[in-house]
Protein backbone atom coordinates (compact mmCIF):
# COMPACT_ATOMS: atom_id res chain seq x y z
CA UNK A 1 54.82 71.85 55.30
CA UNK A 2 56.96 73.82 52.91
CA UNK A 3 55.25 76.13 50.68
CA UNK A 4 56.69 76.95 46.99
CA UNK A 5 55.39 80.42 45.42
CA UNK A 6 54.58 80.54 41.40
CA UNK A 7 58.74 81.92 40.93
CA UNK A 8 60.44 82.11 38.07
CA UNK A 9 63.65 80.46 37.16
CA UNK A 10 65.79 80.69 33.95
CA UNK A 11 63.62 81.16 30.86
CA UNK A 12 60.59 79.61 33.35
CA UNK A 13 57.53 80.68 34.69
CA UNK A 14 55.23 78.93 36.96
CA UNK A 15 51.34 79.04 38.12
CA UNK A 16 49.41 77.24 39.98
CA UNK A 17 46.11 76.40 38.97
CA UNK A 18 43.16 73.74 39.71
CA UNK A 19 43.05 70.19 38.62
CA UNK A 20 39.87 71.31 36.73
CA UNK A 21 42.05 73.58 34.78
CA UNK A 22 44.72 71.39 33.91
CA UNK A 23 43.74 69.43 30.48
CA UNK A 24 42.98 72.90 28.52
CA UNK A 25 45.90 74.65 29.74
CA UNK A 26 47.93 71.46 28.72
CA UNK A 27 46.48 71.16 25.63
CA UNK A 28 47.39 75.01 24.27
CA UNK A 29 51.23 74.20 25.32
CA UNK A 30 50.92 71.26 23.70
CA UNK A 31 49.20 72.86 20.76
CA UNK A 32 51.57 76.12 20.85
CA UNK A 33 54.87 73.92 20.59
CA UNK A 34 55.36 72.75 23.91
CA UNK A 35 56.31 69.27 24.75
CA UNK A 36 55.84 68.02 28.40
CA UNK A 37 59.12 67.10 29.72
CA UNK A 38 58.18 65.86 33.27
CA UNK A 39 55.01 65.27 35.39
CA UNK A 40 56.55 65.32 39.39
CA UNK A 41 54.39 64.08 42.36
CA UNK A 42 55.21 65.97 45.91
CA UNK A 43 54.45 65.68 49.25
CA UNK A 44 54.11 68.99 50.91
CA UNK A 45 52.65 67.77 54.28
CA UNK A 46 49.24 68.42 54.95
CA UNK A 47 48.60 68.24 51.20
CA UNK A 48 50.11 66.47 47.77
CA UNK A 49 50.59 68.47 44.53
CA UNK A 50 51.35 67.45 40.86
CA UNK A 51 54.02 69.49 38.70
CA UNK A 52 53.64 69.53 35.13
CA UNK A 53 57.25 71.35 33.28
CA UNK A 54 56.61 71.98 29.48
CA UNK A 55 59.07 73.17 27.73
CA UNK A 56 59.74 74.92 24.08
CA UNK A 57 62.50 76.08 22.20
CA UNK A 58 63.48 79.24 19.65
CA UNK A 59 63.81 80.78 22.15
CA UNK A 60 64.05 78.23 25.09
CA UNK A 61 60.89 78.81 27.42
CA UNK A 62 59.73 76.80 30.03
CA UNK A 63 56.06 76.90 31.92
CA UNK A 64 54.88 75.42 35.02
CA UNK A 65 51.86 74.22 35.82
CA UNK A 66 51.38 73.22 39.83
CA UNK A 67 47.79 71.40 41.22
CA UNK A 68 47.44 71.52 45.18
CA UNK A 69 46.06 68.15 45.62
CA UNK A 70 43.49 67.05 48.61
CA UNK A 71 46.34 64.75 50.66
CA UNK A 72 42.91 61.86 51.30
CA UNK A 73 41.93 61.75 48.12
CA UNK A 74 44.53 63.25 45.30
CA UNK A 75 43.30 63.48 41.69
CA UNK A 76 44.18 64.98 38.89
CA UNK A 77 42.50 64.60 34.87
CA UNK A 78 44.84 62.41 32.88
CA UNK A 79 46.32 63.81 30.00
CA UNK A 80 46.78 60.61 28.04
CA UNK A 81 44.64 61.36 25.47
CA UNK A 82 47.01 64.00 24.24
CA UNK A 83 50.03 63.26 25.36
CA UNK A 84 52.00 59.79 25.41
CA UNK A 85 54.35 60.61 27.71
CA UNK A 86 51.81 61.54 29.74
CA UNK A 87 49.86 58.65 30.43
CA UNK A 88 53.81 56.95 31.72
CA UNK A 89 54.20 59.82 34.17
CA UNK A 90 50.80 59.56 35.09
CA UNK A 91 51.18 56.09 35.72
CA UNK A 92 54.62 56.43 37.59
CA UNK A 93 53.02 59.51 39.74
CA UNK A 94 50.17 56.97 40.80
CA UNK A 95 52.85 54.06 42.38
CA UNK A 96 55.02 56.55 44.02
CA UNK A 97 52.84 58.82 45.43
CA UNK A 98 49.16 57.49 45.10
CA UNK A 99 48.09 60.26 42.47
CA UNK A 100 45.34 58.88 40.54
CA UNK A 101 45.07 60.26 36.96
CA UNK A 102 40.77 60.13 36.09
CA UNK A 103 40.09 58.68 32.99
CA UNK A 104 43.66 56.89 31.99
CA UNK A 105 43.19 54.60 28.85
CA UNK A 106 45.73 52.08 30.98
CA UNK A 107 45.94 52.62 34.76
CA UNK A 108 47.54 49.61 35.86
CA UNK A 109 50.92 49.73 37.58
CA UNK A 110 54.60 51.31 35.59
CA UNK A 111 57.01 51.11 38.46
CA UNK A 112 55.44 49.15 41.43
CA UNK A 113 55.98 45.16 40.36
CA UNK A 114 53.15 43.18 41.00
CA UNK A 115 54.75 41.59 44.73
CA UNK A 116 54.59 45.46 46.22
CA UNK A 117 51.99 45.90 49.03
CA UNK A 118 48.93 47.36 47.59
CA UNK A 119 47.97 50.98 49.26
CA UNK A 120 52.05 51.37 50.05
CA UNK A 121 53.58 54.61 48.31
CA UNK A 122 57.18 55.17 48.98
CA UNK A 123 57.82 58.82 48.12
CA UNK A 124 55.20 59.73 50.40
CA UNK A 125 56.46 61.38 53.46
CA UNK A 126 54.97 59.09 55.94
CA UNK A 127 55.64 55.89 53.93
CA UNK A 128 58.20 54.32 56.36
CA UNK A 129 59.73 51.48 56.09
CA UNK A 130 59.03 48.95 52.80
CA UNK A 131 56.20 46.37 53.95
CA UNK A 132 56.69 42.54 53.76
CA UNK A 133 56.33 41.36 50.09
CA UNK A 134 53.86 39.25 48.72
CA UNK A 135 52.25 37.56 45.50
CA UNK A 136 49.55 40.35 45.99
CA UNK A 137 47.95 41.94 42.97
CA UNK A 138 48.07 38.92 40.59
CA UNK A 139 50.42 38.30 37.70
CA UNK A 140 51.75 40.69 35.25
CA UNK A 141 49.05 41.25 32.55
CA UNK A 142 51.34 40.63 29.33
CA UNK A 143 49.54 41.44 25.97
CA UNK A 144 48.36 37.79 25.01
CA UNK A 145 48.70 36.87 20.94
CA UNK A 146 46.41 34.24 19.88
CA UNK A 147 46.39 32.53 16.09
CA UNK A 148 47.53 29.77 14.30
CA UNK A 149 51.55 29.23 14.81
CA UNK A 150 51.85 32.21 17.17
CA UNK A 151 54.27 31.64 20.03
CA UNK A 152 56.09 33.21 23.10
CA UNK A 153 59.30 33.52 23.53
CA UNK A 154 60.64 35.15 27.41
CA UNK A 155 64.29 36.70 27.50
CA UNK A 156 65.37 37.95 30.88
CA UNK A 157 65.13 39.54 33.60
CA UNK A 158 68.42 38.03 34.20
CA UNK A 159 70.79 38.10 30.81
CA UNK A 160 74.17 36.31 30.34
CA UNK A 161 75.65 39.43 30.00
CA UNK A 162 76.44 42.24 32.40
CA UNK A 163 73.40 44.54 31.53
CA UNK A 164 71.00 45.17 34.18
CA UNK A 165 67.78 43.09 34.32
CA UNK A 166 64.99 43.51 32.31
CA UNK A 167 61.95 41.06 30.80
CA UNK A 168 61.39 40.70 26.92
CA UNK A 169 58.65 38.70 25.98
CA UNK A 170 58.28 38.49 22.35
CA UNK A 171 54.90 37.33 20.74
CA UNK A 172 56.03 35.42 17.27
CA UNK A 173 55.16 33.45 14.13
CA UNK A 174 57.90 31.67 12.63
CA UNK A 175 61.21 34.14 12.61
CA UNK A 176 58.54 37.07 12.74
CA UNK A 177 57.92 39.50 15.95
CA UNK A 178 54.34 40.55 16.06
CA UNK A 179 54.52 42.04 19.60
CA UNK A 180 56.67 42.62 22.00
CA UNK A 181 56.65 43.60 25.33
CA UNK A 182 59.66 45.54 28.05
CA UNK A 183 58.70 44.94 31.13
CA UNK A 184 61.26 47.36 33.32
CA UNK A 185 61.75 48.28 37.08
CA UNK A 186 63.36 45.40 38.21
CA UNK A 187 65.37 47.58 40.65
CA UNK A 188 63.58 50.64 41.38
CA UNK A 189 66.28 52.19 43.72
CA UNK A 190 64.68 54.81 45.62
CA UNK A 191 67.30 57.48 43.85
CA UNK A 192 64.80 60.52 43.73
CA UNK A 193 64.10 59.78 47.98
CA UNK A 194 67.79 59.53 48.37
CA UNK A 195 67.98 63.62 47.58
CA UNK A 196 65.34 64.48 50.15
CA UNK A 197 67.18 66.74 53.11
CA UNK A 198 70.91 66.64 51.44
CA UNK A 199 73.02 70.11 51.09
CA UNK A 200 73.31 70.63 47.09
CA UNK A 201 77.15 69.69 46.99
CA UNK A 202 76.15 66.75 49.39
CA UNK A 203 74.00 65.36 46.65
CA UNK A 204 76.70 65.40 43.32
CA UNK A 205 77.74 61.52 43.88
CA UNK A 206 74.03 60.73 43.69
CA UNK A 207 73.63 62.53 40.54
CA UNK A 208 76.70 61.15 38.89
CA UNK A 209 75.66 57.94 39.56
CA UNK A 210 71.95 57.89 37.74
CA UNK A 211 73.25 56.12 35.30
CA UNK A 212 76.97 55.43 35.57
CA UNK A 213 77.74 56.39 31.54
CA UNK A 214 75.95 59.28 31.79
CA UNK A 215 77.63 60.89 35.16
CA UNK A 216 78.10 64.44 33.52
CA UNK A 217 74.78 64.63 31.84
CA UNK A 218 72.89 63.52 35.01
CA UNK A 219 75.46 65.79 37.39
CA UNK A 220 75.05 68.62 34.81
CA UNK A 221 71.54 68.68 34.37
CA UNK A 222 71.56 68.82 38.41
CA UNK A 223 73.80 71.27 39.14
CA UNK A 224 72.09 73.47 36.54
CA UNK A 225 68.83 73.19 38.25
CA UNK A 226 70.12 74.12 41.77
CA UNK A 227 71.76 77.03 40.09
CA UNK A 228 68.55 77.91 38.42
CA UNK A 229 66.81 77.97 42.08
CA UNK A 230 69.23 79.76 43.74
CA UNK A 231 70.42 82.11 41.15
CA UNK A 232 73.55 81.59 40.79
CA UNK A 233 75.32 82.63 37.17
CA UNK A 234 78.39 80.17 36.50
CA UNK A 235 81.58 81.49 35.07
CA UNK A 236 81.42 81.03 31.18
CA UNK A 237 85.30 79.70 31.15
CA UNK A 238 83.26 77.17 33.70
CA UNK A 239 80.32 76.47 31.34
CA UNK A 240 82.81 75.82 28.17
CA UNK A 241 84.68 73.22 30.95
CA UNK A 242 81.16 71.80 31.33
CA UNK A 243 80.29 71.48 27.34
CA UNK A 244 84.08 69.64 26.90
CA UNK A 245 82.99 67.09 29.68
CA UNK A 246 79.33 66.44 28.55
CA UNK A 247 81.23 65.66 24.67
CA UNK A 248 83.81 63.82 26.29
CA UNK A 249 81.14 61.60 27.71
CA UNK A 250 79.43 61.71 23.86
CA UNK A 251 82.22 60.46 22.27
CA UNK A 252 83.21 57.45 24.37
CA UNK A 253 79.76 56.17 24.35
CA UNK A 254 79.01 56.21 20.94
CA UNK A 255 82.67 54.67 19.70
CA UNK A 256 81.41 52.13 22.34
CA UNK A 257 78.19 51.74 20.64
CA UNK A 258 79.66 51.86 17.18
CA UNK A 259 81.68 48.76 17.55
CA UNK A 260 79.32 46.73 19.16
CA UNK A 261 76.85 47.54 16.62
CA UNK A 262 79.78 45.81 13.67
CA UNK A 263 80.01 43.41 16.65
CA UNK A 264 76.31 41.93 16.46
CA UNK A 265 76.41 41.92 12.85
CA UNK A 266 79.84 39.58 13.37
CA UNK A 267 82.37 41.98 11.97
CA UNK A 268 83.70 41.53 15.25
CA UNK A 269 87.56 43.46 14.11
CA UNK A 270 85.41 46.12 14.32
CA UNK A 271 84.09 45.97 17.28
CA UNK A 272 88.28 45.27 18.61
CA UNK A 273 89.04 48.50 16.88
CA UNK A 274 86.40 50.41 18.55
CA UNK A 275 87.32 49.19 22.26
CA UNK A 276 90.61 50.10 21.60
CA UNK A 277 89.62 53.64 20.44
CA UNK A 278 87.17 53.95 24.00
CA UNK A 279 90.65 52.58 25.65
CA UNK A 280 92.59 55.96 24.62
CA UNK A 281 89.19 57.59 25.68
CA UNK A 282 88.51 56.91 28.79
CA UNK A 283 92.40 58.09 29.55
CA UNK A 284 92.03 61.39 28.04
CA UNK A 285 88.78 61.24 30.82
CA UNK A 286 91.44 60.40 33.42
CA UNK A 287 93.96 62.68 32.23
CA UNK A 288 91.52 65.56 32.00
CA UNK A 289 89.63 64.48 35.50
CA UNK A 290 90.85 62.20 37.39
CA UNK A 291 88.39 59.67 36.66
CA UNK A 292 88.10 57.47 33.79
CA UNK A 293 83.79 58.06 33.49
CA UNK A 294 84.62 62.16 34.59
CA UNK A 295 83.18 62.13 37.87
CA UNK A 296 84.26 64.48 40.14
CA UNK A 297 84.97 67.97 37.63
CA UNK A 298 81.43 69.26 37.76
CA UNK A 299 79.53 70.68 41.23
CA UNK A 300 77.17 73.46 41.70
CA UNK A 301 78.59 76.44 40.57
CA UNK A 302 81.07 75.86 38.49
CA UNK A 303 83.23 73.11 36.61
CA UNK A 304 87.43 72.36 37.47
CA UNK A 305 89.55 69.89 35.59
CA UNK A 306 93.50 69.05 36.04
CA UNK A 307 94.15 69.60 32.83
CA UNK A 308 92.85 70.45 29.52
CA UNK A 309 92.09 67.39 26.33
CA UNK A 310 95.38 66.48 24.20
CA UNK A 311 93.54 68.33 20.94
CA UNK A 312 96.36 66.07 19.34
CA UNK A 313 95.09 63.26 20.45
CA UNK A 314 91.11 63.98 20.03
CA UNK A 315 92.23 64.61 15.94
CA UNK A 316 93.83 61.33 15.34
CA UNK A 317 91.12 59.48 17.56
CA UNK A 318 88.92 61.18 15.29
CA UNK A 319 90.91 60.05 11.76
CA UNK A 320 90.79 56.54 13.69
CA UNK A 321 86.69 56.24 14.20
CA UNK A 322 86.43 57.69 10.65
CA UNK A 323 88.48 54.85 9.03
CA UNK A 324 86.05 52.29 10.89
CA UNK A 325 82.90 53.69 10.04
CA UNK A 326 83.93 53.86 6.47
CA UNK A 327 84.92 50.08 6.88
CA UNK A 328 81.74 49.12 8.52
CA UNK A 329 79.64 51.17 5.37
CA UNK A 330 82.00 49.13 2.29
CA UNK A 331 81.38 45.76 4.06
CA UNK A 332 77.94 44.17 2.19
CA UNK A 333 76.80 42.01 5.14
CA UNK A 334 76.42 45.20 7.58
CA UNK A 335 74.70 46.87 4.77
CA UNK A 336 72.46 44.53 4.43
CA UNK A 337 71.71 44.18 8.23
CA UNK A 338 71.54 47.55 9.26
CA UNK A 339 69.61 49.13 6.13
CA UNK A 340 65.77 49.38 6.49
CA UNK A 341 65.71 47.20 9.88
CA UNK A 342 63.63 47.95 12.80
CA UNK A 343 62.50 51.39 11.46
CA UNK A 344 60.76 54.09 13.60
CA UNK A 345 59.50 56.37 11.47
CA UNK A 346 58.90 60.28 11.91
CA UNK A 347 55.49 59.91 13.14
CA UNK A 348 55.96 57.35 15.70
CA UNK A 349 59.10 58.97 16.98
CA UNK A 350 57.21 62.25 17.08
CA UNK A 351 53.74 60.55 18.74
CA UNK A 352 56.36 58.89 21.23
CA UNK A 353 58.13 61.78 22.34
CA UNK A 354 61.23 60.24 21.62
CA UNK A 355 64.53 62.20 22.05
CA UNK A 356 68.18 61.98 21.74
CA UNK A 357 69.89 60.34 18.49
CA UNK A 358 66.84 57.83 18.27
CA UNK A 359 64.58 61.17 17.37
CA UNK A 360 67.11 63.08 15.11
CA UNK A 361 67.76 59.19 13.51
CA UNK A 362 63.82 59.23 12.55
CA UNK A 363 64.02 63.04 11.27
CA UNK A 364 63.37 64.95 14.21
CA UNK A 365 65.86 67.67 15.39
CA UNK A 366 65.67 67.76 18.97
CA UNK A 367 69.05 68.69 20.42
CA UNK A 368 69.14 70.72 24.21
CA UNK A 369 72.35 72.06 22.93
CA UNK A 370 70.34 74.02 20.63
CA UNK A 371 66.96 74.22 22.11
CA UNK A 372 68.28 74.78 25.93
CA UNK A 373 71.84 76.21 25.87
CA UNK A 374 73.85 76.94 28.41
CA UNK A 375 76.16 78.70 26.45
CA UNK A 376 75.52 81.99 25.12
CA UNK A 377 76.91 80.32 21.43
CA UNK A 378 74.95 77.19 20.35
CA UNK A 379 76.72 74.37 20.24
CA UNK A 380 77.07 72.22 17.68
CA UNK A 381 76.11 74.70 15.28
CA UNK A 382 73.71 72.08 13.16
CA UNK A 383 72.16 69.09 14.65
CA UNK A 384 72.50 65.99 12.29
CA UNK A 385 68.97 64.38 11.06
CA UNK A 386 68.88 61.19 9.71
CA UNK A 387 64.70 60.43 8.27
CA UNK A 388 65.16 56.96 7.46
CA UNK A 389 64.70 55.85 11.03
CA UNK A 390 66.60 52.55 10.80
CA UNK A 391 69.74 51.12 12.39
CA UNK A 392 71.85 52.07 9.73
CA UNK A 393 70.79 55.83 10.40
CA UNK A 394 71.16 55.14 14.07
CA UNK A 395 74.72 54.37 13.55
CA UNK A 396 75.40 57.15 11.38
CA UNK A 397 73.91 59.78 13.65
CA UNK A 398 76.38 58.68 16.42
CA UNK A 399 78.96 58.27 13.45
CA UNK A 400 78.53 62.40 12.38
CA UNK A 401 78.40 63.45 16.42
CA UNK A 402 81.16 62.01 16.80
CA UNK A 403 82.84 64.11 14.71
CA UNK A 404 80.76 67.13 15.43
CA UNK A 405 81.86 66.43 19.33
CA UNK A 406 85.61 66.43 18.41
CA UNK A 407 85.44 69.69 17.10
CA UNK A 408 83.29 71.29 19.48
CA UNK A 409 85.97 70.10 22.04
CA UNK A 410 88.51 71.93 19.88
CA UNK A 411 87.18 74.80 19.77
CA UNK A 412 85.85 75.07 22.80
CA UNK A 413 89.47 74.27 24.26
CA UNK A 414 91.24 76.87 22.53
CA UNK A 415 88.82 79.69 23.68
CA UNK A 416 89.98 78.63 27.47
CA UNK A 417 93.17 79.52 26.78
CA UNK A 418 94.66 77.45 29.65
CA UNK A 419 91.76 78.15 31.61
CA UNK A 420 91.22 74.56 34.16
CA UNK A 421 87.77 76.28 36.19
CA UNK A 422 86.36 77.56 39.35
CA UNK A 423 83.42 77.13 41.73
CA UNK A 424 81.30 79.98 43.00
CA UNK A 425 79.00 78.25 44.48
CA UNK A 426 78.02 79.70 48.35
CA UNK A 427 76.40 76.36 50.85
CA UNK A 428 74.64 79.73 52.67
CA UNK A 429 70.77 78.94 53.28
CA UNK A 430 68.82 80.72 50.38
CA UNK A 431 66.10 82.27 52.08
CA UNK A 432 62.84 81.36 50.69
CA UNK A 433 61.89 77.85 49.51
CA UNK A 434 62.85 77.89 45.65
CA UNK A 435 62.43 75.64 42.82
CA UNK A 436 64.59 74.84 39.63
CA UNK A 437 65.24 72.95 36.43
CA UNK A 438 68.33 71.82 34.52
CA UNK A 439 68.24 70.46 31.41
CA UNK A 440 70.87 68.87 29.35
CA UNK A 441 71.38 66.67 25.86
CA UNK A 442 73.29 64.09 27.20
CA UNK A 443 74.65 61.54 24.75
CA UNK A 444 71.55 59.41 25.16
CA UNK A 445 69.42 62.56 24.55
CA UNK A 446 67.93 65.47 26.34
CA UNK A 447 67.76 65.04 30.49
CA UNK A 448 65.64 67.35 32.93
CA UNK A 449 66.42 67.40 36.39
CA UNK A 450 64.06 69.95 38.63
CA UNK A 451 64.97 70.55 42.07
CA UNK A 452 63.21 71.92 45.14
CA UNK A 453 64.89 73.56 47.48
CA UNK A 454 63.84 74.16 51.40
CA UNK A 455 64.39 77.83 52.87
CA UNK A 456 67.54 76.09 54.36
CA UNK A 457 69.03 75.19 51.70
CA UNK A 458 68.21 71.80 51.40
CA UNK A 459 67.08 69.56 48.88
CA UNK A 460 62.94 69.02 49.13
CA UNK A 461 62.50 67.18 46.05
CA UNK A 462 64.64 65.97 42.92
CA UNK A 463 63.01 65.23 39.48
CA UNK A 464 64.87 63.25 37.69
CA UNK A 465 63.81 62.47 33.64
CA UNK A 466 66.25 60.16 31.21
CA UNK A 467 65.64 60.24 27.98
CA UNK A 468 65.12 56.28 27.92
CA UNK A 469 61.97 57.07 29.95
CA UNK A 470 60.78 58.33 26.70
CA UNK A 471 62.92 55.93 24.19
CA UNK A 472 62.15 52.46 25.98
CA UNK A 473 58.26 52.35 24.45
CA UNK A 474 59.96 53.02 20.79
CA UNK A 475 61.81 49.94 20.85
CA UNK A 476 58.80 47.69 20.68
CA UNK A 477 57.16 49.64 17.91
CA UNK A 478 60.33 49.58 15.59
CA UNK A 479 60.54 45.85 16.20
CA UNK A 480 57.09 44.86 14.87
CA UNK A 481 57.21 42.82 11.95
CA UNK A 482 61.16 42.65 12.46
CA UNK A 483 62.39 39.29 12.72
CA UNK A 484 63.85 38.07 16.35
CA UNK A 485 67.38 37.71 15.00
CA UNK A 486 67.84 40.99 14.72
CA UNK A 487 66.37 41.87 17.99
CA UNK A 488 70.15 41.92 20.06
CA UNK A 489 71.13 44.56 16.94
CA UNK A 490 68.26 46.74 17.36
CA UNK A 491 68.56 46.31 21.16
CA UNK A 492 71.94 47.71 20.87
CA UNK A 493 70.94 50.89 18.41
CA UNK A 494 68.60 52.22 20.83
CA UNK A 495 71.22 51.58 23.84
CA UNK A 496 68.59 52.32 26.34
CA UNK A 497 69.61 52.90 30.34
CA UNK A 498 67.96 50.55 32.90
CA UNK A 499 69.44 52.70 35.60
CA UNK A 500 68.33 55.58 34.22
CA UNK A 501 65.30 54.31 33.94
CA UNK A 502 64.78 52.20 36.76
CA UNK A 503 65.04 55.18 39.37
C-alpha cells in the first residue's frame, strides 16, 4: 500500500477529510469561486480513496480534498446536486473503480458499455484480466420521445469519415431536433492504467498520444504535474519553448477548423485555402521539432527544439488566415448559417462547466493561460469573449486566437534570443510518495493532468481531464430546437475529442 500525506504542490494544498465531510466542504469552494476540475478514484491496497482537485484563479489556487474509502464497501455523497461535472466523474469513478456516489440523480453507467461484466472494475488493482463479454445489463436506456410525428433518427458509431466512433441518436419532428443524445466510449483504452509503474520520461509517448492533435497540451499538462510532485523549477527560456509549442499546436487546429467550418456551409475554396495554410503549418512544426504534430520537444523538465519558428513566415500565414476569415464574413450564405445557430448561452455554458473557446464563445473568460500560468508574464494578455454563443462566435473566437497566437509566438521568440532549450530533469527516486497537478489551456480548452508518484519514482496514478469531458454534454443542449441539417456544422464548431475523451 502506498500512503500519500496532505503535501502541497504549486499554488495547492491538500487534506484529507471524511466522506461525511465532503458535500459542505465542496459546496464553500464551489460557493467561494472554485470550480471542480477532476474527481480521481485510487486504489491504495488495503483501501480505495476518492480525490476531489478544485481549482480558482486571481491568483491561481488549487485545494485538495482526499476520502479514505472502506476497500468492501466504498462510498462517497454525490455532489450532483451542485455540481454538473460532478455527477459525470461520479459516474466514471463508479465503472472504473466501483465507487458508488449515494444519492446520484442518474447512476447508471458513463464509461462501462452495456456488454461489460457486471461487478468487473478495471482500474482496480486486482482486476486482472478483462472477463468474457456478454449482452449483460440490458440495452442502452436512450431518452425515448413520444408525440404525434416525432421520430428517431441513429448516426454512428461507425461514420463514413475518419473520426472515431461515436452514437447520435436524434429525437425529431419534421427538420426539427427535440433531443438528442452522445452516446461515447466506444473505445475506452485503458490510457490512465497504461501510466501505472512507468519512470516519468518513460511515460511522455503516452501523454502525447491522448489525443493525437493535442500532443503538447496533453504532454505539457503532464510534465507539469510530475514537476509539481517532485519539485522541480524548469528553466524560463524552457517554459517560453513550451508556450511557442502549445500555440503552434493552437494555430494549426483552428485554421483546420476554420476551413472546414466554410466547408460544411459549401464554400468549399475556403476550406482548400485553409488546408493549404495547415500545409505550411505543420512544416514550421517539423522544421521547429522534428515532427509535423510536435511530439518529441517537451519532457519533464524542460522543453528543446532544433530550431526556432520562421517569424517571417508565422506573419504572412497570419495576413493569409485574415484574408479568409474576412471572405468567409462578406459571403451571405455563411452569414446566414452560422449567425444565431445552435446557441449555448452564458448560463448553460456556465451550469455545464464548459471550457475552452466553446466557454469564452458563450461569454465566459476561462483561459489557463491566464488563470494557471506557467509563465511569470500572462500570456495572451486579454482573452477574447464572444456572448452570443453561436457558431458564428465559435468561429470568430478561433478567428481572433489565431491572431493572438501569432503574436504571442513573436514575442515570445524574440525574448529567446536564439535560445533552442534544456532538460533538468534528474530520473533519481524522490524519496517520499508525492502527488502533483499540471494544468494547461490547450487549444480545445483547459487540461488537468494529476500525477502520483511512488517513493521510487514511479508513476502510481495519472489523472487525466480533456476539456471535451466537460464540452461533449453542451453539444446536445445547443442543438435543441436546431434543425438536423445543421447538425454536421455545429458538430464541427464544438470539434470535440473522442480520444480525449474516450480514455
Amino acid at each position: 500500500m502506498t500512503s500519500f500525506s496532505d503535501d502541497a504542490g504549486l499554488h495547492r494544498s491538500a487534506r484529507t477529510i471524511d466522506a461525511a465531510e465532503l458535500p459542505e466542504r465542496a459546496r464553500a469552494l464551489l460557493e467561494h469561486g472554485h470550480r471542480l476540475a477532476l474527481i480521481a478514484g485510487h486504489d491504495d491496497g488495503g483501501a480505495l480513496r476518492a480525490v476531489y482537485l478544485f481549482t480558482a484563479t486571481a491568483p491561481d489556487r488549487r485545494v485538495e480534498l482526499h476520502v479514505p474509502l472502506d476497500r468492501a464497501d466504498p462510498r462517497v455523497p454525490s455532489l450532483a446536486g451542485m455540481s454538473f461535472p460532478a455527477g459525470r466523474f461520479e459516474r466514471e469513478m463508479r465503472d472504473l473503480f466501483g465507487i458508488t456516489a449515494t444519492g446520484h440523480p442518474l447512476p447508471r453507467r458513463l464509461v462501462r458499455h452495456f456488454h461489460w461484466p457486471v461487478g468487473w472494475y478495471p482500474m482496480l488493482g486486482d482486476a486482472g484480466e478483462p472477463p468474457e463479454f456478454g449482452d449483460v445489463d440490458g440495452p442502452y436506456p436512450f431518452r425515448t420521445v413520444e408525440g404525434q410525428g416525432v421520430y428517431e433518427i441513429p448516426v454512428g458509431p461507425v461514420h463514413a469519415g475518419m473520426i472515431e466512433p461515436g452514437h447520435f441518436r436524434f429525437s425529431v419532428v419534421g427538420e426539427t431536433i427535440l433531443n438528442l443524445k452522445a452516446r461515447l466510449w466506444f473505445v475506452h483504452k485503458g490510457l490512465e492504467k497504461l501510466f501505472e509503474g512507468r519512470g516519468p520520461d518513460q511515460a511522455v509517448e503516452l501523454a502525447e498520444r491522448v489525443s493525437g492533435d493535442t500532443a503538447v497540451g496533453h504532454n505539457l499538462a503532464y510534465c507539469l504535474a510530475v514537476e509539481d510532485a517532485r519539485g522541480i523549477a524548469v528553466a524560463q527560456h524552457a517554459q517560453r519553448l513550451r508556450a511557442i509549442l502549445l500555440e503552434l499546436e493552437r494555430l494549426y487546429n483552428h485554421v483546420t477548423d476554420l476551413g472546414a467550418l466554410c466547408n460544411d456551409v459549401a464554400y468549399a475554396i475556403l476550406n482548400a485555402h485553409a488546408q493549404r495554410v495547415r500545409e505550411r503549418l505543420l512544416r514550421i512544426n517539423d522544421a521547429v521539432t522534428g515532427h509535423r504534430l510536435l511530439r518529441g520537444a517537451i519532457r519533464p523538465g524542460g522543453a528543446e527544439v532544433r530550431t526556432l519558428p520562421d517569424l517571417a513566415a508565422l506573419a504572412a500565414i497570419g495576413a493569409d488566415v485574415a484574408e479568409i476569415v474576412d471572405l468567409a464574413l462578406a459571403n451571405t450564405v455563411v452569414a446566414d448559417r452560422f449567425t444565431g445557430t445552435a446557441v449555448l448561452t452564458t448560463a448553460q455554458a456556465t451550469d455545464l462547466g464548459t471550457l475552452g473557446y466553446v466557454a469564452r464563445a458563450s461569454g465566459l473568460a476561462a483561459d489557463a493561460r491566464h488563470d494557471h500560468p506557467f509563465l511569470p508574464t500572462r500570456f495572451p494578455r486579454a482573452t477574447r469573449v464572444r456572448t452570443d454563443g453561436d457558431v458564428l462566435s465559435r468561429f470568430l473566437v478561433r478567428a481572433e486566437e489565431i491572431a493572438e497566437s501569432i503574436t504571442m509566438i513573436c514575442e515570445l521568440t524574440e525574448e529567446l534570443g536564439g535560445e533552442t532549450g534544456s532538460f533538468t530533469f534528474s530520473a533519481e527516486p524522490g524519496g517520499d510518495a508525492r502527488s502533483g497537478v499540471g494544468i494547461v489551456e490547450g487549444w480545445r480548452g483547459t487540461i488537468v493532468h494529476r500525477v502520483e508518484l511512488t517513493g521510487d519514482g514511479r508513476l502510481a496514478r495519472v489523472k487525466i481531464v480533456d476539456p471535451s469531458f466537460f464540452n461533449w454534454p453542451a453539444l446536445p443542449v445547443a442543438l435543441a430546437d436546431t434543425i438536423v441539417p445543421d447538425f454536421p456544422l455545429t458538430n464541427k464548431s464544438f470539434n470535440l475529442s473522442y480520444a480525449g475523451n474516450d480514455l
